[in-house]
N, C-alpha and C. Protein backbone atom coordinates (compact mmCIF):
# COMPACT_ATOMS: atom_id res chain seq x y z
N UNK A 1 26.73 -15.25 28.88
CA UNK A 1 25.48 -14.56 29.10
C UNK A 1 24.69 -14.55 27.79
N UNK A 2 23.17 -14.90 28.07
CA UNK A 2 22.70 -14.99 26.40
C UNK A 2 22.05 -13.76 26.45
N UNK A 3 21.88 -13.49 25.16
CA UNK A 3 21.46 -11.91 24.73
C UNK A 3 19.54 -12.26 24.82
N UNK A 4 19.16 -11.12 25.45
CA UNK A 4 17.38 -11.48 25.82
C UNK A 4 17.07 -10.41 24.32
N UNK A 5 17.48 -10.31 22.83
CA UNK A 5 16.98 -9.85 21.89
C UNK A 5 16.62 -11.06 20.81
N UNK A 6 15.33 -10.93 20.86
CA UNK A 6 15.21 -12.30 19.86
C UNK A 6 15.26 -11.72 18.25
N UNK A 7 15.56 -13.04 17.83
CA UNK A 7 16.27 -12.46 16.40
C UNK A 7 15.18 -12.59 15.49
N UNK A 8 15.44 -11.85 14.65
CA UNK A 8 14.30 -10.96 13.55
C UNK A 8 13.80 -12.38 13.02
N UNK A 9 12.52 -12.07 12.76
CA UNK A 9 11.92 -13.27 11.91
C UNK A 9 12.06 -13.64 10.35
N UNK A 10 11.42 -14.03 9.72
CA UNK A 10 11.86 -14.07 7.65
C UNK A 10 10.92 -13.35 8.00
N UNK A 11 10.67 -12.59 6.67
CA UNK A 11 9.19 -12.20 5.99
C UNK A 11 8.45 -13.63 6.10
N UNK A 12 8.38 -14.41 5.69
CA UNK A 12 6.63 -15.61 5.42
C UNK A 12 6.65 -15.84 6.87
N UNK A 13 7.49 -15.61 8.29
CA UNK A 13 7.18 -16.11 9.61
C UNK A 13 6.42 -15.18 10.51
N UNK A 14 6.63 -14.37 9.53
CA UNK A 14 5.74 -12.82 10.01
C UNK A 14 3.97 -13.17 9.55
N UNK A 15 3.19 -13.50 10.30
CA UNK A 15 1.42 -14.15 9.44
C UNK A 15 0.96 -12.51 9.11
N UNK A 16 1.05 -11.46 10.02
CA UNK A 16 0.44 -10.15 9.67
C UNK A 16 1.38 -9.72 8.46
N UNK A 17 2.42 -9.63 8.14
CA UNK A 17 2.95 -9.24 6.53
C UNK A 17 2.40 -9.90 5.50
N UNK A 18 2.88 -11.50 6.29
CA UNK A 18 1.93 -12.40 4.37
C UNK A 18 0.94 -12.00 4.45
N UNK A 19 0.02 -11.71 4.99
CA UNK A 19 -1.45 -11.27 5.10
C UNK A 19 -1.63 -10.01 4.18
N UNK A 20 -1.02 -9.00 4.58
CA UNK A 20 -0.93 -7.61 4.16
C UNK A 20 -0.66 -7.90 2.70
N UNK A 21 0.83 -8.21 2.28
CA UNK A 21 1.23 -8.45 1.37
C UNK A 21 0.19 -9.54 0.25
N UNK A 22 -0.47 -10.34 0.71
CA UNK A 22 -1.47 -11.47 -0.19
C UNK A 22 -2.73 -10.47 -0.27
N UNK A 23 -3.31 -9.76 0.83
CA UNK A 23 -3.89 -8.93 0.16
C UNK A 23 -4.28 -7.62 -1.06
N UNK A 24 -2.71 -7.45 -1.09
CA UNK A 24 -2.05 -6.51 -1.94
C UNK A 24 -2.20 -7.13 -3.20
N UNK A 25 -1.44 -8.87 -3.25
CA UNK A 25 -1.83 -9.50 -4.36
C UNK A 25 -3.29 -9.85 -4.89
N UNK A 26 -4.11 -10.43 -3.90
CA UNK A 26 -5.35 -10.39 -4.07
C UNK A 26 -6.24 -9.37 -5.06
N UNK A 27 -5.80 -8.01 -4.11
CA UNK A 27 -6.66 -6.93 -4.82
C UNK A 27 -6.08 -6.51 -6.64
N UNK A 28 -4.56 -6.94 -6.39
CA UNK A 28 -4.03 -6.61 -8.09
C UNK A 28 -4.80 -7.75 -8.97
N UNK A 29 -4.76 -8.65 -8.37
CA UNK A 29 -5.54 -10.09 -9.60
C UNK A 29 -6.83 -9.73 -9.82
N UNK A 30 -7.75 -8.82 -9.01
CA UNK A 30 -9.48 -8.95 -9.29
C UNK A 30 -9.35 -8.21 -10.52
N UNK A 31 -9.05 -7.22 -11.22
CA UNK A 31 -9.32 -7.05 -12.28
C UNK A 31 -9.16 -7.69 -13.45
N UNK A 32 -7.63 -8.67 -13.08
CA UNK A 32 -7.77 -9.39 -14.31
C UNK A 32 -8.84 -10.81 -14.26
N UNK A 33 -9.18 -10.84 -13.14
CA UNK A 33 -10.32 -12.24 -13.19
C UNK A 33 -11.54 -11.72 -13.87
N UNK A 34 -12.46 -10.17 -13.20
CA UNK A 34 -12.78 -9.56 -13.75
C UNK A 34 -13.29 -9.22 -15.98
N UNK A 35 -11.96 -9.42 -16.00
CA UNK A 35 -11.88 -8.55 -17.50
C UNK A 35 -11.83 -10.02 -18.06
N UNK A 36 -11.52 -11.29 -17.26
CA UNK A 36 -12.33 -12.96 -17.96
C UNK A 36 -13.73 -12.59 -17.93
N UNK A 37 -14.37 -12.25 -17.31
CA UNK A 37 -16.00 -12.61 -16.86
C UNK A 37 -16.83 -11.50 -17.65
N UNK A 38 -16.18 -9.87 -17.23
CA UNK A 38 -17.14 -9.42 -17.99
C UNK A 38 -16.14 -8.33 -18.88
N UNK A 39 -16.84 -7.58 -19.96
CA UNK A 39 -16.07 -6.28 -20.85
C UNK A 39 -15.88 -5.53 -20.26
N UNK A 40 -17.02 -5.23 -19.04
CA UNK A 40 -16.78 -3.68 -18.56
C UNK A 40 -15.95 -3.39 -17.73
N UNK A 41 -14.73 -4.07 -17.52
CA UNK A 41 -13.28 -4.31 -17.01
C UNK A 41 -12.19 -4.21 -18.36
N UNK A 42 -11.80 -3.41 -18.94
CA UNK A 42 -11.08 -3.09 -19.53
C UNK A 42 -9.48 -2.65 -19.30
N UNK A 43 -8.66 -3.23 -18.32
CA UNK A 43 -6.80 -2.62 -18.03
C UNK A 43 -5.97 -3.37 -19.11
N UNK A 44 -5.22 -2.54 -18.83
CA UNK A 44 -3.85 -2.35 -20.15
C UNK A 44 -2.89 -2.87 -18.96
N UNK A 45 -1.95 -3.40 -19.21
CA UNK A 45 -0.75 -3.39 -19.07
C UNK A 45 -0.12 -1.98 -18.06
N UNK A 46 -0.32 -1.44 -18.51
CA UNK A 46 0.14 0.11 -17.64
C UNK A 46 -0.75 0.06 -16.60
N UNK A 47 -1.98 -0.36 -16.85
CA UNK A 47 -2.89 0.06 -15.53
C UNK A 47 -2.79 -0.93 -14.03
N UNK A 48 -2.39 -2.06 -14.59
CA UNK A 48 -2.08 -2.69 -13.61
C UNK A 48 -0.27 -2.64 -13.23
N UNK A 49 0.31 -2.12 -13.83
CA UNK A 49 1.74 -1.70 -13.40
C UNK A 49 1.24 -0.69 -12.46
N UNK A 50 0.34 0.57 -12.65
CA UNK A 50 0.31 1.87 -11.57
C UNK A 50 -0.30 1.08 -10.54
N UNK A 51 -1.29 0.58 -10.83
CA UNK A 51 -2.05 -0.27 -9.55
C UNK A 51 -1.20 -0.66 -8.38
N UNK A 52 0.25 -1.63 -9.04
CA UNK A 52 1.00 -2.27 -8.40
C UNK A 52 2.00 -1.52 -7.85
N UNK A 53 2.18 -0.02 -8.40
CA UNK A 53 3.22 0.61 -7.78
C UNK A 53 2.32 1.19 -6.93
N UNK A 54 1.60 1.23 -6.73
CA UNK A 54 0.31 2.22 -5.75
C UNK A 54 0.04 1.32 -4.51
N UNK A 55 -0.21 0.17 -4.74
CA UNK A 55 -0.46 -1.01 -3.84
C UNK A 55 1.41 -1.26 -2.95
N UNK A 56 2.37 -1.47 -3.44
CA UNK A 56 3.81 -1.04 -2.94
C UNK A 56 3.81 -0.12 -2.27
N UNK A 57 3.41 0.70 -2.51
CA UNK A 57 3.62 1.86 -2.00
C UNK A 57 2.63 1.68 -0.33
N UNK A 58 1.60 1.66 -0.48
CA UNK A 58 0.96 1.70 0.34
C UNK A 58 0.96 0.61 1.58
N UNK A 59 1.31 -0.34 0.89
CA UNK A 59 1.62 -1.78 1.85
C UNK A 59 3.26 -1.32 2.26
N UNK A 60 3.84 -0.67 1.52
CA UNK A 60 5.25 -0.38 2.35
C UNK A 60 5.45 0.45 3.16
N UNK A 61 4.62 1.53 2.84
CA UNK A 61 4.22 2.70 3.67
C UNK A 61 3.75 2.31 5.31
N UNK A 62 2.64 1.24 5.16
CA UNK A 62 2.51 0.55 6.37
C UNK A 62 3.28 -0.34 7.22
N UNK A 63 4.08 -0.81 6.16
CA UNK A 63 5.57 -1.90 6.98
C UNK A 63 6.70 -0.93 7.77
N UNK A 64 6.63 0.25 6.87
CA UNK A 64 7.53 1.04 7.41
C UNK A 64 7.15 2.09 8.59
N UNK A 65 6.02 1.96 8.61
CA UNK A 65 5.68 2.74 9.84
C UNK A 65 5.44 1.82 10.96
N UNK A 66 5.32 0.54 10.65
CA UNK A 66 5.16 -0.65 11.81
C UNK A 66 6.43 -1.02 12.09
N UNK A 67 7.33 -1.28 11.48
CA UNK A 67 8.51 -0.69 12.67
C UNK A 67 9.07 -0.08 12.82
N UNK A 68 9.02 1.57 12.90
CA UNK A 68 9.61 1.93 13.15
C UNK A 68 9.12 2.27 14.52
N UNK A 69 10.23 2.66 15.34
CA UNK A 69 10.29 3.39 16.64
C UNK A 69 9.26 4.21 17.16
N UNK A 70 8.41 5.37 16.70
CA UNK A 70 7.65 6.20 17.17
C UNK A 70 6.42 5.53 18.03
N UNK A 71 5.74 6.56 18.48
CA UNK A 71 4.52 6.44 18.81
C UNK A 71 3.59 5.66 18.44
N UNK A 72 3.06 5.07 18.99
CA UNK A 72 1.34 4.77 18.62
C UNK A 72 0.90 6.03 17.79
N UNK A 73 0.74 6.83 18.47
CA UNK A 73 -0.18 7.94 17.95
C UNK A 73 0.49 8.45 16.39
N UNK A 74 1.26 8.57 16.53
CA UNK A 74 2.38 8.99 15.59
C UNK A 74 2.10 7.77 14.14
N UNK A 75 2.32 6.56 14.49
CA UNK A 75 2.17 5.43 13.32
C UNK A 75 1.04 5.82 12.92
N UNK A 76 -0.54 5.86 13.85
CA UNK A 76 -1.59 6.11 13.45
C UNK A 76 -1.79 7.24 12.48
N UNK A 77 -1.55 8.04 13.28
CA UNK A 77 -1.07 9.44 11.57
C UNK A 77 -0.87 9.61 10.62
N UNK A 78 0.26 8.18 10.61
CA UNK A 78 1.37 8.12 10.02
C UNK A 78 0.66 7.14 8.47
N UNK A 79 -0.32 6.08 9.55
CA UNK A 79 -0.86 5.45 8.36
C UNK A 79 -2.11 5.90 7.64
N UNK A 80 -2.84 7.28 8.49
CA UNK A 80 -4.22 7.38 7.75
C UNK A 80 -3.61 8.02 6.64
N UNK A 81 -2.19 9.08 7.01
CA UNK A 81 -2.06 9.71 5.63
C UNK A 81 -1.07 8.76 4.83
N UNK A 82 -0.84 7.50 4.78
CA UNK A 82 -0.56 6.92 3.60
C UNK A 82 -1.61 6.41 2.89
N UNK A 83 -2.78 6.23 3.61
CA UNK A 83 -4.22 5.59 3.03
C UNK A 83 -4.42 6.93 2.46
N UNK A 84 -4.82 7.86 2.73
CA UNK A 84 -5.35 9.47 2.43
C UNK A 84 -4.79 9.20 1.32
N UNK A 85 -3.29 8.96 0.84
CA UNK A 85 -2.82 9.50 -0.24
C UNK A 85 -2.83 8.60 -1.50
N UNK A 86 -2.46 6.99 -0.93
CA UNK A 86 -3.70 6.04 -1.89
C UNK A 86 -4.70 6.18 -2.06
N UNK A 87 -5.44 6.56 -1.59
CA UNK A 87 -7.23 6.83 -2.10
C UNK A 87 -7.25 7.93 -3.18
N UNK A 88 -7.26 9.42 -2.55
CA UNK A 88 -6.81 10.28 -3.80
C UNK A 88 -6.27 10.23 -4.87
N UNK A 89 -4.80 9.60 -4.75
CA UNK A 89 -4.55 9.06 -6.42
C UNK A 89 -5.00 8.08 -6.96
N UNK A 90 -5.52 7.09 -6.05
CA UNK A 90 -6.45 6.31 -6.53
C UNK A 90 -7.94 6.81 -7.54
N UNK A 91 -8.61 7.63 -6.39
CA UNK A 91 -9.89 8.34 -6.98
C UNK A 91 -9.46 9.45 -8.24
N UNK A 92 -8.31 9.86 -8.23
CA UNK A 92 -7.95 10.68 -9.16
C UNK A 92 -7.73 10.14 -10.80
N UNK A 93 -7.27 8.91 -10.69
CA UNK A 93 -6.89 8.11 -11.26
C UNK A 93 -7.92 7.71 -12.33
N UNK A 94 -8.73 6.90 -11.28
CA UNK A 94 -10.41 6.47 -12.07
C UNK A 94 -11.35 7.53 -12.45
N UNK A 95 -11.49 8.74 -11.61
CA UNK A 95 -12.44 9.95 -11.98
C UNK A 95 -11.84 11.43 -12.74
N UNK A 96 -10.93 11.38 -12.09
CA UNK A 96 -10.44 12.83 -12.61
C UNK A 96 -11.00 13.91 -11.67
N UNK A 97 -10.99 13.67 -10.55
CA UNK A 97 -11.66 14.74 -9.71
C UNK A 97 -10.94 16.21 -9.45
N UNK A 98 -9.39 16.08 -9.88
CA UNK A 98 -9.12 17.50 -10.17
C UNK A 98 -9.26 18.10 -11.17
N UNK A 99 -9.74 17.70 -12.36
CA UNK A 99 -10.04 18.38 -13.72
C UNK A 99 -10.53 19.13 -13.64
């Protein structure tokens, strides 16, 4: 009897992860293309390390709520408040809006 569970794909056979994930890369490289072209792009080393743990975070945040088990409604929730919470430390980050 064959088993009707088809077996997990790689990551690169997945097109919506590389996608997610190349976007993640995408958005970490514009600053350093950026800080070629003009001064008023200034990151350190550290800034694009937080970037990248922020961008992880958030792209994992979404992998992990896409499969897991729950709801529709529930993932949806699930992902505005991982965006909610990238943006804020994001905006917190660049402005200082709790100071």
């Amino acid at each position: 009897m064959t088993s009707t569970n088809p077996t997990p794909k790689a990551f690169w056979q997945a097109p919506w992860r590389l996608a997610l994930w190349g976007a993640a890369a995408t958005l970490l490289a514009l600053p350093a293309l950026a800080m070629r072209v003009t001064d008023q792009v200034n990151w350190g080393p550290g800034d694009f390390f937080v970037f990248g743990i922020m961008l992880a975070g958030l792209v994992g945040g979404i992998e992990f709520l896409s499969a897991s088990r729950l709801a529709l409604r529930a993932k949806l929730i699930g992902g505005a408040i991982v965006l909610a919470v990238f943006a804020l430390v994001w905006v917190e980050l660049a402005v200082g809006i709790f100071d």
